[in-house]
Protein backbone atom coordinates (compact mmCIF):
# COMPACT_ATOMS: atom_id res chain seq x y z
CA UNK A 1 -31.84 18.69 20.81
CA UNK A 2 -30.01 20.17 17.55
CA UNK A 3 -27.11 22.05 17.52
CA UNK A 4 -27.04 25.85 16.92
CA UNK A 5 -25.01 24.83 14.07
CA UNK A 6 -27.59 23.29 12.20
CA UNK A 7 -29.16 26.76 11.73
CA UNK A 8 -25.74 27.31 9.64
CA UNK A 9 -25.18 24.12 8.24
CA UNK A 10 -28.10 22.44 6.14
CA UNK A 11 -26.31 19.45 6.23
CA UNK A 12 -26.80 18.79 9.63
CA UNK A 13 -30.63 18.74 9.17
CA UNK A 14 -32.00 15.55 10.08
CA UNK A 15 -28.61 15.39 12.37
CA UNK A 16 -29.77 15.02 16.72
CA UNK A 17 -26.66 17.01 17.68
CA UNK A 18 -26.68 17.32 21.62
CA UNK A 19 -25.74 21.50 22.32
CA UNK A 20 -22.80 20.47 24.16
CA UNK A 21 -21.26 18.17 21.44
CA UNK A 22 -18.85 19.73 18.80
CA UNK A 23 -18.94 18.80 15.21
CA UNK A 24 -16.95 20.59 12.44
CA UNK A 25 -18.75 22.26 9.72
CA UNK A 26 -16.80 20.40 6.99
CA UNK A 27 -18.24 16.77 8.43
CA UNK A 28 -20.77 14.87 6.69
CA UNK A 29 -23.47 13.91 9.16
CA UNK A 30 -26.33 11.31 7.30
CA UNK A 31 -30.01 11.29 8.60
CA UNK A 32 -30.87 9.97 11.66
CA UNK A 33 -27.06 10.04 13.19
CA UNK A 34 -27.55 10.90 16.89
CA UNK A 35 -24.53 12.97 18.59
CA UNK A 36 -24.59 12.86 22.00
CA UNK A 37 -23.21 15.40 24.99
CA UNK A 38 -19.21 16.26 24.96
CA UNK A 39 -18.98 14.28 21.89
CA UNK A 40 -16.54 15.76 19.19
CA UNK A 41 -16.36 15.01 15.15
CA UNK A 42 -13.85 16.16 13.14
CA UNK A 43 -13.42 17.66 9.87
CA UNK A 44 -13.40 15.06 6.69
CA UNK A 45 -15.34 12.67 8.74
CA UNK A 46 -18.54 11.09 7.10
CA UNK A 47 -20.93 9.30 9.28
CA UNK A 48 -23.39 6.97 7.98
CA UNK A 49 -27.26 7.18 8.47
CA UNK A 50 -28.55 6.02 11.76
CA UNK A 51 -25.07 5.77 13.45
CA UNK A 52 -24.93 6.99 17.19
CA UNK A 53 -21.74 8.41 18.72
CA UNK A 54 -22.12 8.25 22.44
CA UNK A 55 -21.21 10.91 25.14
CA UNK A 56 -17.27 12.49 25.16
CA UNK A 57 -16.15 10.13 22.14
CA UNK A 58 -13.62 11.28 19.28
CA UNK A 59 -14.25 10.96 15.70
CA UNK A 60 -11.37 12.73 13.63
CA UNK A 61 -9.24 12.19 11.13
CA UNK A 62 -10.47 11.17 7.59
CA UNK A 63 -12.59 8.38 8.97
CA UNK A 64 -15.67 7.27 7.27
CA UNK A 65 -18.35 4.88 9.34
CA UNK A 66 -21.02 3.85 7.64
CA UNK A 67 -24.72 2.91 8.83
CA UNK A 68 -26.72 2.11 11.84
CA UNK A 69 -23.17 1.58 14.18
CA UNK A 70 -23.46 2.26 17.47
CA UNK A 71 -20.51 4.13 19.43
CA UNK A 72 -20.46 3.87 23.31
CA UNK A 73 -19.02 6.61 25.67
CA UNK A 74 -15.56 7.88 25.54
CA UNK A 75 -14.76 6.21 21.94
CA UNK A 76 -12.30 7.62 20.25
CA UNK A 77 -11.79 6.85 16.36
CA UNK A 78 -9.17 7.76 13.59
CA UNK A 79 -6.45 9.92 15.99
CA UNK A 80 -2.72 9.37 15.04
CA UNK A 81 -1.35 5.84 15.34
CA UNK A 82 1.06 5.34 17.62
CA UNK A 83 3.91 4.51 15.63
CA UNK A 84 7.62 6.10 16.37
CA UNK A 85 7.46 5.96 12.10
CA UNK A 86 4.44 8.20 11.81
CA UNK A 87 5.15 10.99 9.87
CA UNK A 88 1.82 12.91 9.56
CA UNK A 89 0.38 11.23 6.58
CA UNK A 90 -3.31 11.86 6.16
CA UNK A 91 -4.75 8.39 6.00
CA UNK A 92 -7.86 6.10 6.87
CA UNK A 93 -10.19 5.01 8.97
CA UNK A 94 -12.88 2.96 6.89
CA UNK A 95 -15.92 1.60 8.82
CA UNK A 96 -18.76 -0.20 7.97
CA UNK A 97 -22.10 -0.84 8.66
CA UNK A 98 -24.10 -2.58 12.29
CA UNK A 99 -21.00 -2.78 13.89
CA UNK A 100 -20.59 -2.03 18.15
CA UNK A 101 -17.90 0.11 19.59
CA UNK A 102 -18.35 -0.47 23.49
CA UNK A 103 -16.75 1.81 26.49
CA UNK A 104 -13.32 3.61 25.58
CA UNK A 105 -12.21 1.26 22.50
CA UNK A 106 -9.79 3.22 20.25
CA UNK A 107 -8.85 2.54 16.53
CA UNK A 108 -5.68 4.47 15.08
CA UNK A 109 -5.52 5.63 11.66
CA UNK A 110 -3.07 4.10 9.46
CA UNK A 111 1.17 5.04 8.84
CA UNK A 112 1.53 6.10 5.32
CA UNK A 113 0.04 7.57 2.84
CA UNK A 114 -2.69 5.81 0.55
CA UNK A 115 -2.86 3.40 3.89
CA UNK A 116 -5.76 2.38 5.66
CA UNK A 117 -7.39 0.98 8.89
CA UNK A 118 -10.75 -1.28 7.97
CA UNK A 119 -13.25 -2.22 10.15
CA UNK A 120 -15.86 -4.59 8.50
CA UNK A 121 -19.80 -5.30 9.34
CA UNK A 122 -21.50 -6.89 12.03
CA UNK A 123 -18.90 -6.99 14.49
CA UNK A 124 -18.46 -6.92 18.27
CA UNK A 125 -15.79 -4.24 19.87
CA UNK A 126 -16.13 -4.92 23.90
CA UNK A 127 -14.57 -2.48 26.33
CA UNK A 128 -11.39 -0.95 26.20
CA UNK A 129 -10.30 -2.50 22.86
CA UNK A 130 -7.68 -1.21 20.91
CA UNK A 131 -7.07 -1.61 17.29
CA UNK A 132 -3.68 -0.31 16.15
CA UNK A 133 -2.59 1.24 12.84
CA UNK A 134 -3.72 -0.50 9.36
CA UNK A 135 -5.04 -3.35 11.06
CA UNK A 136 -7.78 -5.11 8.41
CA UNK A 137 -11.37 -6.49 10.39
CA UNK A 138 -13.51 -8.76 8.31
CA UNK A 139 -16.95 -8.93 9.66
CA UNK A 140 -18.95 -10.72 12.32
CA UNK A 141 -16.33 -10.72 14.61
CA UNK A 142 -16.00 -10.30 18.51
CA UNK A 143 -13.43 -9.13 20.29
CA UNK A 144 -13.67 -9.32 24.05
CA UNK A 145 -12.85 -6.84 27.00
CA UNK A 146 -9.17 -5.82 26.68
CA UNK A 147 -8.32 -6.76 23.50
CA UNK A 148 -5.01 -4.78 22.73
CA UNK A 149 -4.63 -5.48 18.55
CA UNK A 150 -0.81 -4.42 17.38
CA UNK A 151 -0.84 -2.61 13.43
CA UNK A 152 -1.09 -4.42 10.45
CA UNK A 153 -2.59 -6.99 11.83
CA UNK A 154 -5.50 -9.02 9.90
CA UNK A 155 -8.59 -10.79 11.52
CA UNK A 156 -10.89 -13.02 9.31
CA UNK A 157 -14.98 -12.78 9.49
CA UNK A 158 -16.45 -14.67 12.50
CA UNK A 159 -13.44 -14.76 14.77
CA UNK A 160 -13.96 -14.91 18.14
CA UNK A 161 -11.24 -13.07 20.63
CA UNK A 162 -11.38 -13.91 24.55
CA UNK A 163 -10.26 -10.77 27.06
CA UNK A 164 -7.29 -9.32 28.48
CA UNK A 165 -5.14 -10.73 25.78
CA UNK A 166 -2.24 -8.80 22.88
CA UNK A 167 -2.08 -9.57 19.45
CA UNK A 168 1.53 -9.43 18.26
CA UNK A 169 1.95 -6.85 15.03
CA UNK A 170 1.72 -8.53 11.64
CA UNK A 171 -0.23 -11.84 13.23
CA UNK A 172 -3.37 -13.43 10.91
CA UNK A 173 -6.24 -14.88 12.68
CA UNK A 174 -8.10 -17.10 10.30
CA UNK A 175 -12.07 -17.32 9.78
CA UNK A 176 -13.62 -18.64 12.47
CA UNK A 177 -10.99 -19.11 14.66
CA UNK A 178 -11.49 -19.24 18.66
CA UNK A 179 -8.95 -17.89 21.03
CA UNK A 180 -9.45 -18.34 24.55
CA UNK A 181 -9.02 -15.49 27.00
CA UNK A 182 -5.20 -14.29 28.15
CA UNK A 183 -3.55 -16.23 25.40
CA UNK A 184 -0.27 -14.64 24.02
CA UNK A 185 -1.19 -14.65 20.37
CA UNK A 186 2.76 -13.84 18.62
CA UNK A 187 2.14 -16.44 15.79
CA UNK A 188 -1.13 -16.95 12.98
CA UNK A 189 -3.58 -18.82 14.11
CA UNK A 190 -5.41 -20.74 10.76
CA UNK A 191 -9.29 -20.30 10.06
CA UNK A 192 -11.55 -23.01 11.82
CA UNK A 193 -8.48 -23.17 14.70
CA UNK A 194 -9.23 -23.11 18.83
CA UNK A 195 -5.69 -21.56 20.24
CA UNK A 196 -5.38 -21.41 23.54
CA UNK A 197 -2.45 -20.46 26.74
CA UNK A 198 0.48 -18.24 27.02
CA UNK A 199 2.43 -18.98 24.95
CA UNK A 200 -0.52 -19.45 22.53
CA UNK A 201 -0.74 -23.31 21.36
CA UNK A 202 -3.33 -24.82 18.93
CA UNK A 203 -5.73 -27.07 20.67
CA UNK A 204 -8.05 -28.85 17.87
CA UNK A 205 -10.70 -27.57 15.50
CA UNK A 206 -13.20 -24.66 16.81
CA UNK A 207 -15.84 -27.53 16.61
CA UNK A 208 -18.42 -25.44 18.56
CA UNK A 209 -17.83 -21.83 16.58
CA UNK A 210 -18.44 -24.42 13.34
CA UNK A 211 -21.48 -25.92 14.89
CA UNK A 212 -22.80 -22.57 15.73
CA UNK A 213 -21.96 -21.00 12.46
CA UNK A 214 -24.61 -23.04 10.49
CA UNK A 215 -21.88 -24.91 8.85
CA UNK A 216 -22.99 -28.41 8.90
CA UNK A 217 -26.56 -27.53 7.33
CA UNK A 218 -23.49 -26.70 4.36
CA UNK A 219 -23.72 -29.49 2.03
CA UNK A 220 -20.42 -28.84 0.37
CA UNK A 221 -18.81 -28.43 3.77
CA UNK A 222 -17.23 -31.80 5.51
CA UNK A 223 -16.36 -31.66 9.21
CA UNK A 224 -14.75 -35.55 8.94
CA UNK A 225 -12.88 -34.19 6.04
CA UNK A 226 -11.31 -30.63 7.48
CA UNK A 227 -10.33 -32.81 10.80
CA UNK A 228 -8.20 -35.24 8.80
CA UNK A 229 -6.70 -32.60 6.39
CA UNK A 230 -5.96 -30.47 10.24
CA UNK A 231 -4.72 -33.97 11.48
CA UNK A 232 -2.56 -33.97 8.66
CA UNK A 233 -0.99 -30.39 8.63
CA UNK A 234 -0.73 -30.17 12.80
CA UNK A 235 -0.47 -33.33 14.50
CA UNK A 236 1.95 -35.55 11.50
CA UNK A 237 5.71 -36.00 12.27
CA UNK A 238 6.92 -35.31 8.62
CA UNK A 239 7.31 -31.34 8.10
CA UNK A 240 5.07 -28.71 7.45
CA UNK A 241 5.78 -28.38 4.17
CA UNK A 242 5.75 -32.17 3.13
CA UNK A 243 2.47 -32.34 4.94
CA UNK A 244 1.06 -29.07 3.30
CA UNK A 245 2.26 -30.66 -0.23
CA UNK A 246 0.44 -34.42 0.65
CA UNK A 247 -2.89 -32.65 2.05
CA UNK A 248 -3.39 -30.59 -0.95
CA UNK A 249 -2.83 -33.31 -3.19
CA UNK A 250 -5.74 -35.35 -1.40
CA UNK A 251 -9.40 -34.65 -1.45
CA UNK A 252 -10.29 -31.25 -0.44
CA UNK A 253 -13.53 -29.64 -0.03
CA UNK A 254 -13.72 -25.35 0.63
CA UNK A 255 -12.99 -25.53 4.12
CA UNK A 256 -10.17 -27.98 3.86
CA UNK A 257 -8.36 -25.94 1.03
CA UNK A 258 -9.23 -22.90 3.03
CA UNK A 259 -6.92 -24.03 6.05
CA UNK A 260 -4.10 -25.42 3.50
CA UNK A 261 -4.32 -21.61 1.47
CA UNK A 262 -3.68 -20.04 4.71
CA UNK A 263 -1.14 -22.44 6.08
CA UNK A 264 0.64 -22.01 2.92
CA UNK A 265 0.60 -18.12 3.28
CA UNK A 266 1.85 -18.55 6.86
CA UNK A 267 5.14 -19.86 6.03
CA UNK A 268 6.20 -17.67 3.58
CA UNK A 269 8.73 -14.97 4.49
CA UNK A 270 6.34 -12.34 4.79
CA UNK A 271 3.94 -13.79 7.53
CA UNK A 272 5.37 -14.93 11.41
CA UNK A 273 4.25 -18.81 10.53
CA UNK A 274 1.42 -20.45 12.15
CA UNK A 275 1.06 -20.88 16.04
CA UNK A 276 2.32 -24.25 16.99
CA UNK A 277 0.48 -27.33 18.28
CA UNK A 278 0.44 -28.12 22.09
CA UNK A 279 2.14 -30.58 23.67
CA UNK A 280 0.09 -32.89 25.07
């Protein structure tokens, strides 16, 4: 059923706005979006064409989701981070396209102004996730149940997040990383990377992820190749930096330099370094 509003508002035709669901005149509602019961959307919020926004969630702010999402009961989407620093800025929640929001995940808007939170595509929210203030999502990720993401924290396409687990503020999770389920994540964890335990410790290469991803069918990608250049950078007894230096000196192909790039990052000043081997 359509709102009464629609009547009103010509650009909610098209628009399957439950009568008990709210939406602000001023939001911009594509076709096919489907509001359901108790739901509530804000002014400056844009919703893409085919998105659904399940029963009692919150869309406010000036958040923007693009097409064919899907947004489980009791989401809630672009209210005021919650950050003692917060000063009423009007910034961002950008979302895009095919992405899942299960039961009761949140996402806070970012701090200051011109800042923004970014969800990618294609990507896998499970229950009761929360994604803090200007946190950056690449796409094809999944986070599991309980996920609690700190701000300005970054997560590279295709990671894979177990449950019931915090992500420390400021952390980098590399592309196609694997972190198993309750692990204290306060330190990066580097793309292709399986992390593990509390404290969080670097176990070896993600070597099922990579086999899943379609990967080896790459001709210019080299498992043999990114295990000795990991061998190198995580399990040598010279430094981190002499052993970032030597492996980028040697033979590299794009998933090799892709692991030195980030380890490199990781150790400047601005990042909290990479998450350490464990002690076998």
């Amino acid at each position: 059923m359509e709102n009464k509003n629609t009547e009103l508002h010509p650009s909610f035709r098209g628009v399957n706005v439950h009568p008990n669901a709210f939406v602000d005149p001023s939001a911009e509602l594509h076709d096919g979006v489907i509001i359901s019961q108790g739901a509530i959307v804000g002014p400056n919020v844009t919703v893409g064409k085919g998105t659904e926004i399940g029963p009692n969630s919150v869309i406010t702010g000036r958040t923007k989701i693009g097409i064919n999402n899907k947004i489980f009961p009791n989401v809630f989407i672009g209210l005021d981070p919650q950050d003692l620093k917060y000063k009423g800025a009007s910034t961002e929640v950008i979302i895009g396209n095919n992405n899942t929001f299960r039961e009761c995940v949140t996402i806070n808007k970012a701090t200051d102004e011109g800042e923004k939170t970014i969800i990618g595509n294609n990507n896998l929210l499970m229950a009761y996730t929360h994604i803090g203030h200007n946190c950056e999502l690449g796409n094809g990720i999944v986070l599991s149940n309980s996920v609690q993401v700190a701000g300005h924290v970054k997560i590279e396409d295709k990671a894979i997040i177990g449950g019931c687990l915090g992500i420390h503020q400021f952390v980098h999770i590399g592309y196609l990383a694997m972190i198993g389920g309750m692990t204290r994540v306060d330190r990066d964890v580097p793309p292709f990377c399986l992390a593990e335990g509390h404290p969080g410790r670097l176990r070896g290469l993600n070597r099922i992820g990579i086999k899943r991803s379609g990967l080896m069918e790459n001709k210019d990608f080299n498992l043999k190749l990114l295990q000795s250049t990991w061998n190198l950078l995580f399990k040598s007894n010279d430094s981190v930096l002499n052993s970032l230096e030597k492996a980028m000196k040697g033979e590299l192909d794009l998933s090799s330099s892709k692991l030195c790039k980030f380890l490199k990052e990781s150790i400047s000043k601005e990042r909290r370094g990479p998450m350490p081997l464990v002690n076998l």
